[in-house]
Protein backbone atom coordinates (compact mmCIF):
# COMPACT_ATOMS: atom_id res chain seq x y z
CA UNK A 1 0.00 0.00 0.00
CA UNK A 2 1.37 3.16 -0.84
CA UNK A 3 2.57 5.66 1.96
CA UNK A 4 0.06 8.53 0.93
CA UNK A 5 -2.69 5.49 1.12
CA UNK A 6 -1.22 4.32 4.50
CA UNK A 7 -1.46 7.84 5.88
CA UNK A 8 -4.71 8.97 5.50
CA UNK A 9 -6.85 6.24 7.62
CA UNK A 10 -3.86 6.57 10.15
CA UNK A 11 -4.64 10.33 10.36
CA UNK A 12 -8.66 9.39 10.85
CA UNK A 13 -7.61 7.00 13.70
CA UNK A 14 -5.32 9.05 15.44
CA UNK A 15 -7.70 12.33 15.39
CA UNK A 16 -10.71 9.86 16.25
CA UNK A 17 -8.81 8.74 19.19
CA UNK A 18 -8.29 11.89 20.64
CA UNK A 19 -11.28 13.34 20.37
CA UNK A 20 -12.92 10.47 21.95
CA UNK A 21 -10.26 10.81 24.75
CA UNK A 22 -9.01 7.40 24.14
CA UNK A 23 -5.41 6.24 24.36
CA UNK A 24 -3.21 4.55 21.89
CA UNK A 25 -3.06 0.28 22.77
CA UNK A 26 0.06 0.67 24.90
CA UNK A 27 2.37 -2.45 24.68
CA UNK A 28 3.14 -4.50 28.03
CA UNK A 29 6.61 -6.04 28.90
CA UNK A 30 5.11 -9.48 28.04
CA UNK A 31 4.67 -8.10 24.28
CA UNK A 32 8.40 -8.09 24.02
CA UNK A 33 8.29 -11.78 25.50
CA UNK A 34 5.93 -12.76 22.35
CA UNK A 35 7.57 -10.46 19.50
CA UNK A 36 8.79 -13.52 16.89
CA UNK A 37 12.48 -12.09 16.23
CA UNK A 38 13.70 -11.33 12.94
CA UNK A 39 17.06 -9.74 10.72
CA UNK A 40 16.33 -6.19 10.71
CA UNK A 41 15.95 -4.87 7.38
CA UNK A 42 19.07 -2.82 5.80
CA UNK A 43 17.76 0.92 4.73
CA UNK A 44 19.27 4.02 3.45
CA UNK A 45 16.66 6.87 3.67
CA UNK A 46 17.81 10.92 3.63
CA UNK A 47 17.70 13.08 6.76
CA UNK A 48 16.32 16.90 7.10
CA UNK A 49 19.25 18.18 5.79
CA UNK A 50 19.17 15.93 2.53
CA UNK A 51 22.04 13.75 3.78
CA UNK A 52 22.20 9.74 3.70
CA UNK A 53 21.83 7.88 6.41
CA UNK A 54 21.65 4.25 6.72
CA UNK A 55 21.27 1.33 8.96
CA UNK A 56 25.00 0.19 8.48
CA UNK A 57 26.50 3.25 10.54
CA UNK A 58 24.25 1.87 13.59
CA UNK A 59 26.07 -1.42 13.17
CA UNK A 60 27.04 -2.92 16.93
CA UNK A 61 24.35 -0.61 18.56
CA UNK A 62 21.11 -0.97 20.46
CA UNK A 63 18.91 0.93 18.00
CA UNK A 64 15.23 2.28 18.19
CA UNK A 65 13.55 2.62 14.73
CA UNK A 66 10.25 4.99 15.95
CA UNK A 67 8.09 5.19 12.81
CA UNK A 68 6.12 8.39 13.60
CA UNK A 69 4.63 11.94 12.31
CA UNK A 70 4.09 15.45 13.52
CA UNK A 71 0.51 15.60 13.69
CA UNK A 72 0.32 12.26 15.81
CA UNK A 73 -0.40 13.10 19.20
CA UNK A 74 1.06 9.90 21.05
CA UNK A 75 4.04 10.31 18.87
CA UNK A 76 4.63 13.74 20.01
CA UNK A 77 3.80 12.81 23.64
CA UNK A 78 6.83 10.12 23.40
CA UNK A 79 9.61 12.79 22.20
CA UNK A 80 10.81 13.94 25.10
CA UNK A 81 11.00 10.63 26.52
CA UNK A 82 13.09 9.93 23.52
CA UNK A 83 15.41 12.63 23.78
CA UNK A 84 16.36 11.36 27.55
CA UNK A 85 16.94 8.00 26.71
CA UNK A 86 19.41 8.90 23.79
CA UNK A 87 21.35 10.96 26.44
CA UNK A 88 21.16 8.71 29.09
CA UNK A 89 22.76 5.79 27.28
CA UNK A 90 24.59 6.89 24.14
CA UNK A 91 27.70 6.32 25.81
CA UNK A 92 26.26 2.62 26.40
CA UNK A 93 25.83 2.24 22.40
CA UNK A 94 21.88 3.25 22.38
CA UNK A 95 21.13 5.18 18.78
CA UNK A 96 17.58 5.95 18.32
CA UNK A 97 16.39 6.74 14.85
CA UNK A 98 12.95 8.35 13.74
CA UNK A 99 11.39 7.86 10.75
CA UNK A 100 9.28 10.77 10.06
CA UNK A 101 6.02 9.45 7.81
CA UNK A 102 5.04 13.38 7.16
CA UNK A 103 3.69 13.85 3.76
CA UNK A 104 4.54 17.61 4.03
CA UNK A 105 8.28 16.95 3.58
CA UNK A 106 11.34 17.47 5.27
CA UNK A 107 10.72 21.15 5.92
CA UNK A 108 7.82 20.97 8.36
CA UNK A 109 9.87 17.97 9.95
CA UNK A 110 13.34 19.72 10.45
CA UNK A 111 11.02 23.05 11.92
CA UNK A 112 9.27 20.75 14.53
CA UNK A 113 12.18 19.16 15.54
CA UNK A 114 13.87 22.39 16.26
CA UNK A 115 10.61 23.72 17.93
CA UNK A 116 10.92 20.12 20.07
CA UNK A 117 14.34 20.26 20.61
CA UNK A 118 14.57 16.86 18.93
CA UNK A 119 18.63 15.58 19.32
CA UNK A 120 18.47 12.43 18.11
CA UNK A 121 18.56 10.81 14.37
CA UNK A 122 15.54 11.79 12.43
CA UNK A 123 14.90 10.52 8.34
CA UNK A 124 11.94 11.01 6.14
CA UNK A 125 10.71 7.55 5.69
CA UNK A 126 9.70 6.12 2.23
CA UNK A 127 7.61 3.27 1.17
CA UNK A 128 10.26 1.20 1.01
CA UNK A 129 11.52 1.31 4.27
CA UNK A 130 7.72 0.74 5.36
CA UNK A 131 7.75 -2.39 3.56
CA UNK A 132 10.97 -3.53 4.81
CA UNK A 133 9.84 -3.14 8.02
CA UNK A 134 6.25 -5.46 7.47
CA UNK A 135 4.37 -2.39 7.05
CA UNK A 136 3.02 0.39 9.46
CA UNK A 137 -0.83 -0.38 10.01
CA UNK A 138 -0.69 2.84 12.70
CA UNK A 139 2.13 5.02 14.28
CA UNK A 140 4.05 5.52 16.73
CA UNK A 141 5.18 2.26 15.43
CA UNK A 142 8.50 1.60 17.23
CA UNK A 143 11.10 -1.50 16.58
CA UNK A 144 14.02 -2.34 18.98
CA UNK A 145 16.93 -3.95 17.28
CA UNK A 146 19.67 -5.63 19.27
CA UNK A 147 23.71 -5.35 18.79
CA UNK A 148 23.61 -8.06 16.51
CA UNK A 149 20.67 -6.19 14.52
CA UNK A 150 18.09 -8.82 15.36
CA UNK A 151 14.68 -7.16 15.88
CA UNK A 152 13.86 -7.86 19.54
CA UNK A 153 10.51 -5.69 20.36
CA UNK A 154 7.75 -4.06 18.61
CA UNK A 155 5.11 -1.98 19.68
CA UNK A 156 2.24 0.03 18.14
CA UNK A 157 1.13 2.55 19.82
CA UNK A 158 2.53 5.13 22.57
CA UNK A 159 4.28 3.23 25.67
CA UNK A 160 5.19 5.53 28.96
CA UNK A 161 8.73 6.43 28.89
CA UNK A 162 9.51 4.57 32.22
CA UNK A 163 8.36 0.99 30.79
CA UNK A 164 10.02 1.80 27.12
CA UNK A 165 13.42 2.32 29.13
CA UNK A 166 12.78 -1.54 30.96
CA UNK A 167 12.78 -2.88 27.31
CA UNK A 168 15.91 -1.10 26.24
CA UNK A 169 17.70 -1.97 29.79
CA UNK A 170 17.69 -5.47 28.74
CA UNK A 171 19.47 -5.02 25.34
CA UNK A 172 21.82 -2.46 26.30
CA UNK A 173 23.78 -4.80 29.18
């Protein structure tokens, strides 16, 4: 399905959630515990500033691969939760990487995260990095891929910043 297909019922879900004052499925621990591992997919997509980035320089890394947008209220709600775990343990080989799904292009992207204060790895995403990941029914869609660049955790949905950490604290020892 293309991207611009993809985004448009995503956009209805997400606005439909909160105005009904519902919250995003949040994953548990015992998610991780059921997540089928698999080879993380290899990707080269371009960031903000038009520059290529891909998944080999996060080789030997614990890396989070947050498929997200800036209208999507439980993605923005995660940020800052983001930006303190990428301090917290870069120095113990944590990279997190977003995937922006914006259809308004780079621009609006590299604005909000300036606005947000956003320090860690951000790329516009494509449809082929969609598909290489099994395809984003809904975002925040967020992948955790071991040193070895196994995929180890999935969720879908927005996940409180204390229990996201857990998840990573087993992959970064």
């Amino acid at each position: 399905m293309p991207l611009t297909n993809l985004m448009h019922p995503v956009r209805m879900l997400a606005t439909a959630l909160a105005l009904s004052g519902m919250a995003l499925i949040t994953s548990s621990l015992r998610a991780a515990a059921d997540f089928e591992s698999v080879a993380a997919p290899s990707w080269q997509l371009k960031d903000v500033n038009g520059r290529a980035i891909s998944s080999d320089q996060f080789k030997g890394k614990v890396v989070v691969v947050d498929f997200w947008a800036t209208w999507c209220g439980p993605c923005r709600s995660e940020i800052p939760g983001y930006v303190a775990l990428q301090q917290k343990y870069a120095k113990a080989g944590l990279a997190i990487v977003g995937v922006s799904l914006d259809q308004g292009g780079a621009g609006v992207v590299k604005k909000f995260m300036a606005d947000e204060k956003i320090t860690y790895q951000v790329v516009m995403g494509d449809d082929r990095v969609v598909d290489a990941f099994g395809g984003v029914a809904a975002v925040p869609t967020t992948f955790v891929i071991d040193r070895n660049g196994i995929i180890r955790f999935r969720k879908v949905g927005a996940m409180p910043a204390g229990e996201f950490e857990a998840v990573l604290q087993r992959f970064l020892k």
